[in-house]
C-alpha atoms as a PDB file:
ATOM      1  CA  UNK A   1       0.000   0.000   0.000  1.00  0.00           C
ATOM      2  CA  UNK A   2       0.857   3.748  -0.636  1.00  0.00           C
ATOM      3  CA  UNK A   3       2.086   4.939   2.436  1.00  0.00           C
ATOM      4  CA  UNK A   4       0.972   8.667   2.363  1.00  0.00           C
ATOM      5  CA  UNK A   5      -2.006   9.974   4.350  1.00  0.00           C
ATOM      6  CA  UNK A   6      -3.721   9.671   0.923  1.00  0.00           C
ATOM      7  CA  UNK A   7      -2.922   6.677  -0.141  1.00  0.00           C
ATOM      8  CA  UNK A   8      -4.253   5.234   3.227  1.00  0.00           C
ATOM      9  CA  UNK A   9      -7.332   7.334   3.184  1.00  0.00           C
ATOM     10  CA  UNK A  10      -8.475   5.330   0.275  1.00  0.00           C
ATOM     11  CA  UNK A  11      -7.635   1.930   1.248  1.00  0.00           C
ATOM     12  CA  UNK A  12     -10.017   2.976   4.566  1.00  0.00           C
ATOM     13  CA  UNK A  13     -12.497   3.884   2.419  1.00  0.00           C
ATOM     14  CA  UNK A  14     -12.761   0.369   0.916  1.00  0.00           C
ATOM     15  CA  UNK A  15     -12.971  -0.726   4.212  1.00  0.00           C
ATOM     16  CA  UNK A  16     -15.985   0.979   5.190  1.00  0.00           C
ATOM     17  CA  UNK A  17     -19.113  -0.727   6.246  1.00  0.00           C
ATOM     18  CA  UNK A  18     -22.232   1.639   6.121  1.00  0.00           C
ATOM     19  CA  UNK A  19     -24.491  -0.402   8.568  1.00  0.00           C
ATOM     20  CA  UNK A  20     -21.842  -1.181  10.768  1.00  0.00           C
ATOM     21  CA  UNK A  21     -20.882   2.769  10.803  1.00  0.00           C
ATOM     22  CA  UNK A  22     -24.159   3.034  11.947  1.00  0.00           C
ATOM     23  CA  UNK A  23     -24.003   1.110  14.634  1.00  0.00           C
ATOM     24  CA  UNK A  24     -20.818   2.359  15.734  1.00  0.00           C
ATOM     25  CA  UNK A  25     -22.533   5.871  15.964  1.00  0.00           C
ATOM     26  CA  UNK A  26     -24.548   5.033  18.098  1.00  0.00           C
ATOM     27  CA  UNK A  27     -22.497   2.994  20.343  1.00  0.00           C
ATOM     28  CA  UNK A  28     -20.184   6.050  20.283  1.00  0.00           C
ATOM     29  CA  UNK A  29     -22.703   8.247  21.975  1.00  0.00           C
ATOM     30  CA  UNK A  30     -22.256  10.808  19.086  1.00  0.00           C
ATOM     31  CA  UNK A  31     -25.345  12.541  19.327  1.00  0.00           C
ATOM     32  CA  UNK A  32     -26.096  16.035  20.465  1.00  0.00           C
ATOM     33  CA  UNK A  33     -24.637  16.604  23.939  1.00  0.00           C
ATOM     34  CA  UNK A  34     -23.441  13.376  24.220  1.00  0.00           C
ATOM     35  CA  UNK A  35     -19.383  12.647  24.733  1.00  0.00           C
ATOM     36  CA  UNK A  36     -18.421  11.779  20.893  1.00  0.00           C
ATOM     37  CA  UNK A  37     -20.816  14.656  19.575  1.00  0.00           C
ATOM     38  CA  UNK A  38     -20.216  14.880  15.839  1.00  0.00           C
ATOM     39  CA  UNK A  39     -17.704  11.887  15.405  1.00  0.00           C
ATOM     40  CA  UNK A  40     -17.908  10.372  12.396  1.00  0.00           C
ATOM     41  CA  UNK A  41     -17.030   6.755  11.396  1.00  0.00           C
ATOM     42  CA  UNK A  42     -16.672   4.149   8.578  1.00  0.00           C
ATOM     43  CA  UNK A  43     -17.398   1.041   9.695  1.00  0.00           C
ATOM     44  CA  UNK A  44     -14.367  -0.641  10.253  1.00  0.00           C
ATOM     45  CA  UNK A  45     -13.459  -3.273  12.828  1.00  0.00           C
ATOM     46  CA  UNK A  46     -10.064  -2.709  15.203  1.00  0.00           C
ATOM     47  CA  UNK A  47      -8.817  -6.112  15.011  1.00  0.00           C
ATOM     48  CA  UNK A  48      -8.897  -5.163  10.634  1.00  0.00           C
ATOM     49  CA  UNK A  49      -7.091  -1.522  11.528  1.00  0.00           C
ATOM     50  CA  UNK A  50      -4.971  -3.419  13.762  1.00  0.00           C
ATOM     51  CA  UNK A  51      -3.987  -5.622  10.942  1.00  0.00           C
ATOM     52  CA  UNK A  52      -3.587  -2.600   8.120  1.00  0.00           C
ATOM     53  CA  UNK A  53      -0.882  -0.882  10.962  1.00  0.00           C
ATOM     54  CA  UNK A  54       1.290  -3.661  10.940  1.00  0.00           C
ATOM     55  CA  UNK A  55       1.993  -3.230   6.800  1.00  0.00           C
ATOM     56  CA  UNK A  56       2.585   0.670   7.698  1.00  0.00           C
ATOM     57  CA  UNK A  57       5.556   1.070   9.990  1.00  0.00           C
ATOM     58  CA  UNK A  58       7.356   3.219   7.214  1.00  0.00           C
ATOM     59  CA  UNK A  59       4.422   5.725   7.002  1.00  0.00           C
ATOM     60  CA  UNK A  60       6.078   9.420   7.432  1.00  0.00           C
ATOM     61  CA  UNK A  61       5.487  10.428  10.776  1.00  0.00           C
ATOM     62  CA  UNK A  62       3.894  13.687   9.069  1.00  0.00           C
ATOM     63  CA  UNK A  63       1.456  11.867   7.416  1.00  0.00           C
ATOM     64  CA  UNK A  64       0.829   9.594  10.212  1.00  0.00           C
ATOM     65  CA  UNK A  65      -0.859  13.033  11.650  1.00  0.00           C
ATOM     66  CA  UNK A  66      -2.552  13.591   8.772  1.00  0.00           C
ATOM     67  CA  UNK A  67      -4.897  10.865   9.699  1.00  0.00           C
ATOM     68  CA  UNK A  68      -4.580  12.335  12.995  1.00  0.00           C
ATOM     69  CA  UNK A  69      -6.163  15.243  12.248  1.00  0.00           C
ATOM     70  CA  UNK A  70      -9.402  13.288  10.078  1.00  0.00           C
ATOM     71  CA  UNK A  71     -12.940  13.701  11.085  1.00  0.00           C
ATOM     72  CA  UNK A  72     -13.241   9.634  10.909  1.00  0.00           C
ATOM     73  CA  UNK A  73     -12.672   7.814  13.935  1.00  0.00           C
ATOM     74  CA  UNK A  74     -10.905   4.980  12.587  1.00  0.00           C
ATOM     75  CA  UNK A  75      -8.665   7.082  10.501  1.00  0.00           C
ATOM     76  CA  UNK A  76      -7.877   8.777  13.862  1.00  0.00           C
ATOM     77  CA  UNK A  77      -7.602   5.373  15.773  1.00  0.00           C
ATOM     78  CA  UNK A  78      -5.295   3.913  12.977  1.00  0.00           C
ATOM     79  CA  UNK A  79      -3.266   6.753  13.925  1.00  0.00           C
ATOM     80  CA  UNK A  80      -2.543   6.151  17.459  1.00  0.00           C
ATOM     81  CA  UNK A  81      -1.739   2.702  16.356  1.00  0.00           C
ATOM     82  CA  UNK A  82       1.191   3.674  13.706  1.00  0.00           C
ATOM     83  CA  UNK A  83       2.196   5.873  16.644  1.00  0.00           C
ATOM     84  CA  UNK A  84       2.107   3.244  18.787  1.00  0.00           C
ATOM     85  CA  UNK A  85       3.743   0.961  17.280  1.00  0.00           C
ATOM     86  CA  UNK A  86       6.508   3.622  16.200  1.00  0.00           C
ATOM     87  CA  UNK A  87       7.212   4.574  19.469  1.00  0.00           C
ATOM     88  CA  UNK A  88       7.597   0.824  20.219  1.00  0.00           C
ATOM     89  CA  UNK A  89      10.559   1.073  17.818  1.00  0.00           C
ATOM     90  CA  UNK A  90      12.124   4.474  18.264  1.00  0.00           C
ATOM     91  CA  UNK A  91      15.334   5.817  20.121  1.00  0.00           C
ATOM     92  CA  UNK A  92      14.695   7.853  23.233  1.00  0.00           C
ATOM     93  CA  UNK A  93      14.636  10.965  21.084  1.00  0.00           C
ATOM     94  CA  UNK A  94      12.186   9.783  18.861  1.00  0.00           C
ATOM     95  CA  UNK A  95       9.677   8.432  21.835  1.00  0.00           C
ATOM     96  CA  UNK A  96      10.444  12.180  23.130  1.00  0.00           C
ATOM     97  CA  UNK A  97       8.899  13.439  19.744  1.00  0.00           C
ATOM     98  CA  UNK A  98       6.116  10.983  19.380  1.00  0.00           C
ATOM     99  CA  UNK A  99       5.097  11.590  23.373  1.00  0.00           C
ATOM    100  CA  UNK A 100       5.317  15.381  22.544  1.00  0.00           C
ATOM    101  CA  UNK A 101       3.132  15.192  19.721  1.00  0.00           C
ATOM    102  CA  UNK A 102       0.637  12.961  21.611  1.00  0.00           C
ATOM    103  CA  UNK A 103       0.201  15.378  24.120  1.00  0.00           C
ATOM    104  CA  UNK A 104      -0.270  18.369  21.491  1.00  0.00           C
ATOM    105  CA  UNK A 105      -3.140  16.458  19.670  1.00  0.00           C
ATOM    106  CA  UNK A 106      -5.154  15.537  22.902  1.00  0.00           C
ATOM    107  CA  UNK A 107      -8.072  16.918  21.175  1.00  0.00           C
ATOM    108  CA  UNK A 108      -7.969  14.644  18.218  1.00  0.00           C
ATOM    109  CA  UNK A 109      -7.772  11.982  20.752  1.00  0.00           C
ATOM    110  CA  UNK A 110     -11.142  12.029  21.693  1.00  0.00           C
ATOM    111  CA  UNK A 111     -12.841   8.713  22.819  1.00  0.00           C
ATOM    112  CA  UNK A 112     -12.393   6.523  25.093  1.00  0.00           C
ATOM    113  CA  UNK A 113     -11.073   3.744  22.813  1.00  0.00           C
ATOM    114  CA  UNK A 114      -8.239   5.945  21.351  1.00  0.00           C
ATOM    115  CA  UNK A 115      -7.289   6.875  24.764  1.00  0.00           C
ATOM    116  CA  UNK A 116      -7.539   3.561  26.291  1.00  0.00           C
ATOM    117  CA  UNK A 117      -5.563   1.542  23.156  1.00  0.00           C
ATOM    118  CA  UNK A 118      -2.812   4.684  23.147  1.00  0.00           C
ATOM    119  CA  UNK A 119      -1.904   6.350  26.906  1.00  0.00           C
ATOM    120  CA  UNK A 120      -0.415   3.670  28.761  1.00  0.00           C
ATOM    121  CA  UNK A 121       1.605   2.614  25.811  1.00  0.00           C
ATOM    122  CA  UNK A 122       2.755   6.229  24.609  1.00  0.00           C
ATOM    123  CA  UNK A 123       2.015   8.859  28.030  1.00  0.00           C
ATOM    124  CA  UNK A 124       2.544   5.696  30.503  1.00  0.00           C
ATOM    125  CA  UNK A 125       5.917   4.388  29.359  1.00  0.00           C
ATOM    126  CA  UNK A 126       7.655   7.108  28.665  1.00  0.00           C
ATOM    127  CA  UNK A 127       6.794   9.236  31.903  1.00  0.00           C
ATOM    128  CA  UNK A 128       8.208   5.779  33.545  1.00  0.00           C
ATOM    129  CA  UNK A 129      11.569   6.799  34.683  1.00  0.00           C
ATOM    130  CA  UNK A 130      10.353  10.330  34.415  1.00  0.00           C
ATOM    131  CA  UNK A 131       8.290  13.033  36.808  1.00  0.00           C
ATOM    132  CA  UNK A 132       5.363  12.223  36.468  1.00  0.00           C
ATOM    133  CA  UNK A 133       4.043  15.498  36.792  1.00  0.00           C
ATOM    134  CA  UNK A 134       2.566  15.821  33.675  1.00  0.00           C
ATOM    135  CA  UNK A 135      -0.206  13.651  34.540  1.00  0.00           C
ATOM    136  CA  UNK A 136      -1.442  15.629  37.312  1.00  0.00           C
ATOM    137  CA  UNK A 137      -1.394  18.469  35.097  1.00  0.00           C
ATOM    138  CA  UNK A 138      -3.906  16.194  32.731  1.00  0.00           C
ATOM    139  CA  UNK A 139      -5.750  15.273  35.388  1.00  0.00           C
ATOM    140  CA  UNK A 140      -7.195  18.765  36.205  1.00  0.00           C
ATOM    141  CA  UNK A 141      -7.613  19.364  32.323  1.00  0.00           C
ATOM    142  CA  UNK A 142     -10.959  20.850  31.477  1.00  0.00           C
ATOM    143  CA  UNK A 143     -10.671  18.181  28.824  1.00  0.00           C
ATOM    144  CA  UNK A 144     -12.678  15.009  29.261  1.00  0.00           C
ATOM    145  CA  UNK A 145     -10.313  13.304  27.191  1.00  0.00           C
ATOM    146  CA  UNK A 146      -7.174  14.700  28.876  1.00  0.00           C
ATOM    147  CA  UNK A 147      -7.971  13.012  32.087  1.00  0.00           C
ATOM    148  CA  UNK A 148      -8.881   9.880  31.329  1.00  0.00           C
ATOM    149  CA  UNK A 149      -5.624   9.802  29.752  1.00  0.00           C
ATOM    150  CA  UNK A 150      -3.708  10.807  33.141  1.00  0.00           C
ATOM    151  CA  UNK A 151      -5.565   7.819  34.665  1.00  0.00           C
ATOM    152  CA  UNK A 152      -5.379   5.567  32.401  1.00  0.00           C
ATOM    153  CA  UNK A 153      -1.532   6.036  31.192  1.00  0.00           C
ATOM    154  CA  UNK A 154      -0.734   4.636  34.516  1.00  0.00           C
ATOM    155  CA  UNK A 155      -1.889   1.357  33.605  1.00  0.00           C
ATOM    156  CA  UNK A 156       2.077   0.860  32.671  1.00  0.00           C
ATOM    157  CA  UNK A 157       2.979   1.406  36.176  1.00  0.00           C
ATOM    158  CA  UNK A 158       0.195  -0.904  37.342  1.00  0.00           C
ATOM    159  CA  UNK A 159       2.247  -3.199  35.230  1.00  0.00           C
ATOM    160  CA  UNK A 160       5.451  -2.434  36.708  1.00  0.00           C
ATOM    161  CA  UNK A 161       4.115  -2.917  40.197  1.00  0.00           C
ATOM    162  CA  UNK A 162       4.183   0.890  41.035  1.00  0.00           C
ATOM    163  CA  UNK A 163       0.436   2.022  42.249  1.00  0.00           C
ATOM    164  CA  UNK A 164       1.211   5.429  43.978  1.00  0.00           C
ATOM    165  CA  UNK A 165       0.233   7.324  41.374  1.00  0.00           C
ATOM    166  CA  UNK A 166      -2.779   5.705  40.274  1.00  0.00           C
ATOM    167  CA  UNK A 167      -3.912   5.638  43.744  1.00  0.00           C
ATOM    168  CA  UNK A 168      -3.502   9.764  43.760  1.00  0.00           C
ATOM    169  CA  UNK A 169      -5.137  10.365  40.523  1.00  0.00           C
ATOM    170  CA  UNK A 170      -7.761   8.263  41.477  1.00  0.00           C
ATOM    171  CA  UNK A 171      -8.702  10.832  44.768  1.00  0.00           C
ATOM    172  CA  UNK A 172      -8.469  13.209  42.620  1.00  0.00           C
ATOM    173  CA  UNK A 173     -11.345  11.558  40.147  1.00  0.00           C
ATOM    174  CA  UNK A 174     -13.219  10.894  43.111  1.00  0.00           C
ATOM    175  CA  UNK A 175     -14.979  14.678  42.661  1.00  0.00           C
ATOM    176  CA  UNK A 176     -14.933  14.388  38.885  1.00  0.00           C
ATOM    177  CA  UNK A 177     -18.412  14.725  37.187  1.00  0.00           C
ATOM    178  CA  UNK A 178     -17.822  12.311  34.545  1.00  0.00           C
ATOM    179  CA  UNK A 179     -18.768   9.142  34.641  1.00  0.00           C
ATOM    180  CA  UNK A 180     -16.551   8.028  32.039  1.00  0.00           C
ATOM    181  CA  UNK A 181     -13.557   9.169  34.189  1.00  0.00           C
ATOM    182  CA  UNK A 182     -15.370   7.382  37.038  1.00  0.00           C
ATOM    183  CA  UNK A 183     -15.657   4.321  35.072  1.00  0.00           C
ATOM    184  CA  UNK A 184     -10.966   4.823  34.083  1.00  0.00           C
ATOM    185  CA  UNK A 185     -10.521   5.226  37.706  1.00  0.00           C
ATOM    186  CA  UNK A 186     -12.615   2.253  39.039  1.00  0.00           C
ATOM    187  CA  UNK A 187     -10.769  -0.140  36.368  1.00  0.00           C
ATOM    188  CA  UNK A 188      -7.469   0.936  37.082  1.00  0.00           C
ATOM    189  CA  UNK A 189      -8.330   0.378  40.798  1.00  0.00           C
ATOM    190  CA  UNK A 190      -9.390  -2.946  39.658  1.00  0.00           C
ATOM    191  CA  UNK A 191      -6.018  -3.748  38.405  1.00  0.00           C
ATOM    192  CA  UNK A 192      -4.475  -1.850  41.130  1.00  0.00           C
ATOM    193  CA  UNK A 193      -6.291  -4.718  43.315  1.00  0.00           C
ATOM    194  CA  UNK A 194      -5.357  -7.737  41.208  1.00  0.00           C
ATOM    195  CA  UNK A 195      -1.850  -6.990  41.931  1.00  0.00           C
ATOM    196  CA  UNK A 196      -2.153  -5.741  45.544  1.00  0.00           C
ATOM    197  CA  UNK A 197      -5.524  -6.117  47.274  1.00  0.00           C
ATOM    198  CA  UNK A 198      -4.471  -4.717  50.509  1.00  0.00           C
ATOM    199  CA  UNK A 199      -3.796  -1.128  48.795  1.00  0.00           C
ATOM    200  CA  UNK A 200      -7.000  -1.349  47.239  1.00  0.00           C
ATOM    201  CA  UNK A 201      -8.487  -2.283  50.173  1.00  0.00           C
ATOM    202  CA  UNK A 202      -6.510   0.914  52.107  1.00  0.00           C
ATOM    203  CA  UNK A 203      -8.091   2.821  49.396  1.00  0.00           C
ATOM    204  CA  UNK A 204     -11.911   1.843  49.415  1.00  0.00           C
ATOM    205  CA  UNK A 205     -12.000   2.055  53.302  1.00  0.00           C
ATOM    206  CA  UNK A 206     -10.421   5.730  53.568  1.00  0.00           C
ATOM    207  CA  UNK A 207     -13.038   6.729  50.136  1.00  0.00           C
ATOM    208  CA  UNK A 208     -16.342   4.418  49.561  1.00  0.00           C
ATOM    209  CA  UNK A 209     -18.938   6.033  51.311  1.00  0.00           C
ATOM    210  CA  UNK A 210     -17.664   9.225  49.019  1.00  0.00           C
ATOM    211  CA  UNK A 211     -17.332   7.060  45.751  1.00  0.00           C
ATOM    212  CA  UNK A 212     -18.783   7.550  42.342  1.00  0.00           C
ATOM    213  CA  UNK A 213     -21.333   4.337  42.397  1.00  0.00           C
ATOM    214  CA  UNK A 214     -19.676   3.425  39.042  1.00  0.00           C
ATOM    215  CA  UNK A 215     -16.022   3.874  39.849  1.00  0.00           C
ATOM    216  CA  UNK A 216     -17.025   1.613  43.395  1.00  0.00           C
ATOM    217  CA  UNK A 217     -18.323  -1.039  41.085  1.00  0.00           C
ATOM    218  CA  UNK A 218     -16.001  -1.338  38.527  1.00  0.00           C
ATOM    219  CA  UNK A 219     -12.935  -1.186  41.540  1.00  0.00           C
ATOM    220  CA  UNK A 220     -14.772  -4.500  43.640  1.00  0.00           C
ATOM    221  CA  UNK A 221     -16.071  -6.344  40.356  1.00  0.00           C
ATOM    222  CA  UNK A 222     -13.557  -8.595  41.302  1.00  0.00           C
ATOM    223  CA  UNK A 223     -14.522  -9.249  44.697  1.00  0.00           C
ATOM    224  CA  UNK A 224     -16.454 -12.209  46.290  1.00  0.00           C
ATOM    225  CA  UNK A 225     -19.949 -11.271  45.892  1.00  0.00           C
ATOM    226  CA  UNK A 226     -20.777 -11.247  49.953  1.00  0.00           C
ATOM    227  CA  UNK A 227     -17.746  -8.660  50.252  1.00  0.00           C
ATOM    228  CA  UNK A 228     -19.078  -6.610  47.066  1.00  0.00           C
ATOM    229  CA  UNK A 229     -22.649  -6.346  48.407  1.00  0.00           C
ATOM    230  CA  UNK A 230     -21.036  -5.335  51.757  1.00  0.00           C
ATOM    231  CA  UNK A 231     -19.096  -2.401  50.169  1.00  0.00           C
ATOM    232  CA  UNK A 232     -21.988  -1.517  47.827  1.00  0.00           C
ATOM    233  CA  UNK A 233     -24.140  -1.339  51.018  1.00  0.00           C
ATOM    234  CA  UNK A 234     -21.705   1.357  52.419  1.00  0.00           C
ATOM    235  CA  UNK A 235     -20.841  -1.567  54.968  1.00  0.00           C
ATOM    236  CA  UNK A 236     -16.622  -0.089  54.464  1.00  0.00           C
ATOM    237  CA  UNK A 237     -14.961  -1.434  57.247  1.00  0.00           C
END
């Protein structure tokens, strides 16, 4: 395949799928007022996009933001995945640019699947041996998107056994209106919890009674159901 923006644009197009745009629309929540207001999509599965990025690794980082920058979702969530996968492969410098232009095109990032598939991988491992300041700086974003990429970038440190900082963002999600940042926080207490219970534990006896419903349920969904009723009855200690 080509590997210019435009070249890729119309092999996506081929791709498409009408009814199963459709669908995605609505599954989306792209109506008016709802979180992915306006988005626009072609109908085209992530395990097929996931397939197309592998044949693109040479694509121009320049025109890798071209599809950045579409109005389609996938075109957008082939993106992350090119960057992805490029920052996989880069030197330090290069990780430096790709983690740089991440965080400059938050706003094309705009779902919760393009987050979720992209911030641990990109945000997450690069702030590893880094301050992790940035993320705290995300977190009190007026962008929706922006802080469910602070929480959910530190998925990599879940994975490195290091739980501090999702621990703090989460109290800091605890008075967040969203409840797709309530949903983030809950699962990466969930994962928090498969690794260490007792610091989830510490964590949902200092904050339940004060906890979104959703984040609470999506942090215990892993519990025994008598001690998951107990917590969802406010029953903390």
């Amino acid at each position: 395949m080509e590997q210019t923006a435009e070249g890729i644009l119309k092999s996506l197009e081929e791709f498409s799928d009408p009814e199963a745009a459709i669908f995605a629309q609505r599954f989306f929540k792209t109506g008016a007022g709802q979180y992915g207001e306006g988005d626009l999509f072609r109908g085209i599965r992530v395990p097929v996009l996931r397939k197309l990025a592998v044949t693109l690794d040479n694509t121009p980082l320049p025109e890798v933001m071209v599809l950045l920058s579409s109005a389609y979702h996938e075109d957008r969530l082939l993106a992350v995945l090119l960057l992805m996968r490029r920052f996989n492969s880069s030197s330090e410098a290069d990780q430096e640019r790709i983690y740089n232009l991440y965080l400059a095109h938050t706003h094309r990032i705009n779902n919760w699947d393009l987050v979720d598939i992209s911030a641990a991988h990109i945000v997450g491992r690069f702030l590893q041996s880094r301050d992790r300041a940035p993320l705290y700086r995300l977190v009190n974003s007026e962008s929706l998107w922006e802080r469910r990429i602070a929480i959910t970038a530190t998925f990599h440190f879940i994975r490195q056994g290091e739980f501090n900082d999702t621990i703090a963002l989460s109290e800091i999600l605890l008075q967040d209106k969203e409840e797709l940042l309530h949903k983030a926080a809950g699962w990466m207490l969930r994962e928090v919890g498969k690794r260490d219970m007792a610091m989830l534990e510490s964590f949902l006896l200092k904050h339940c009674l004060r906890m979104p419903r959703v984040m609470l349920r999506y942090a215990i969904e892993r519990f025994p159901q008598e001690r998951r009723q107990q917590y969802l009855k406010g029953q903390c200690t």
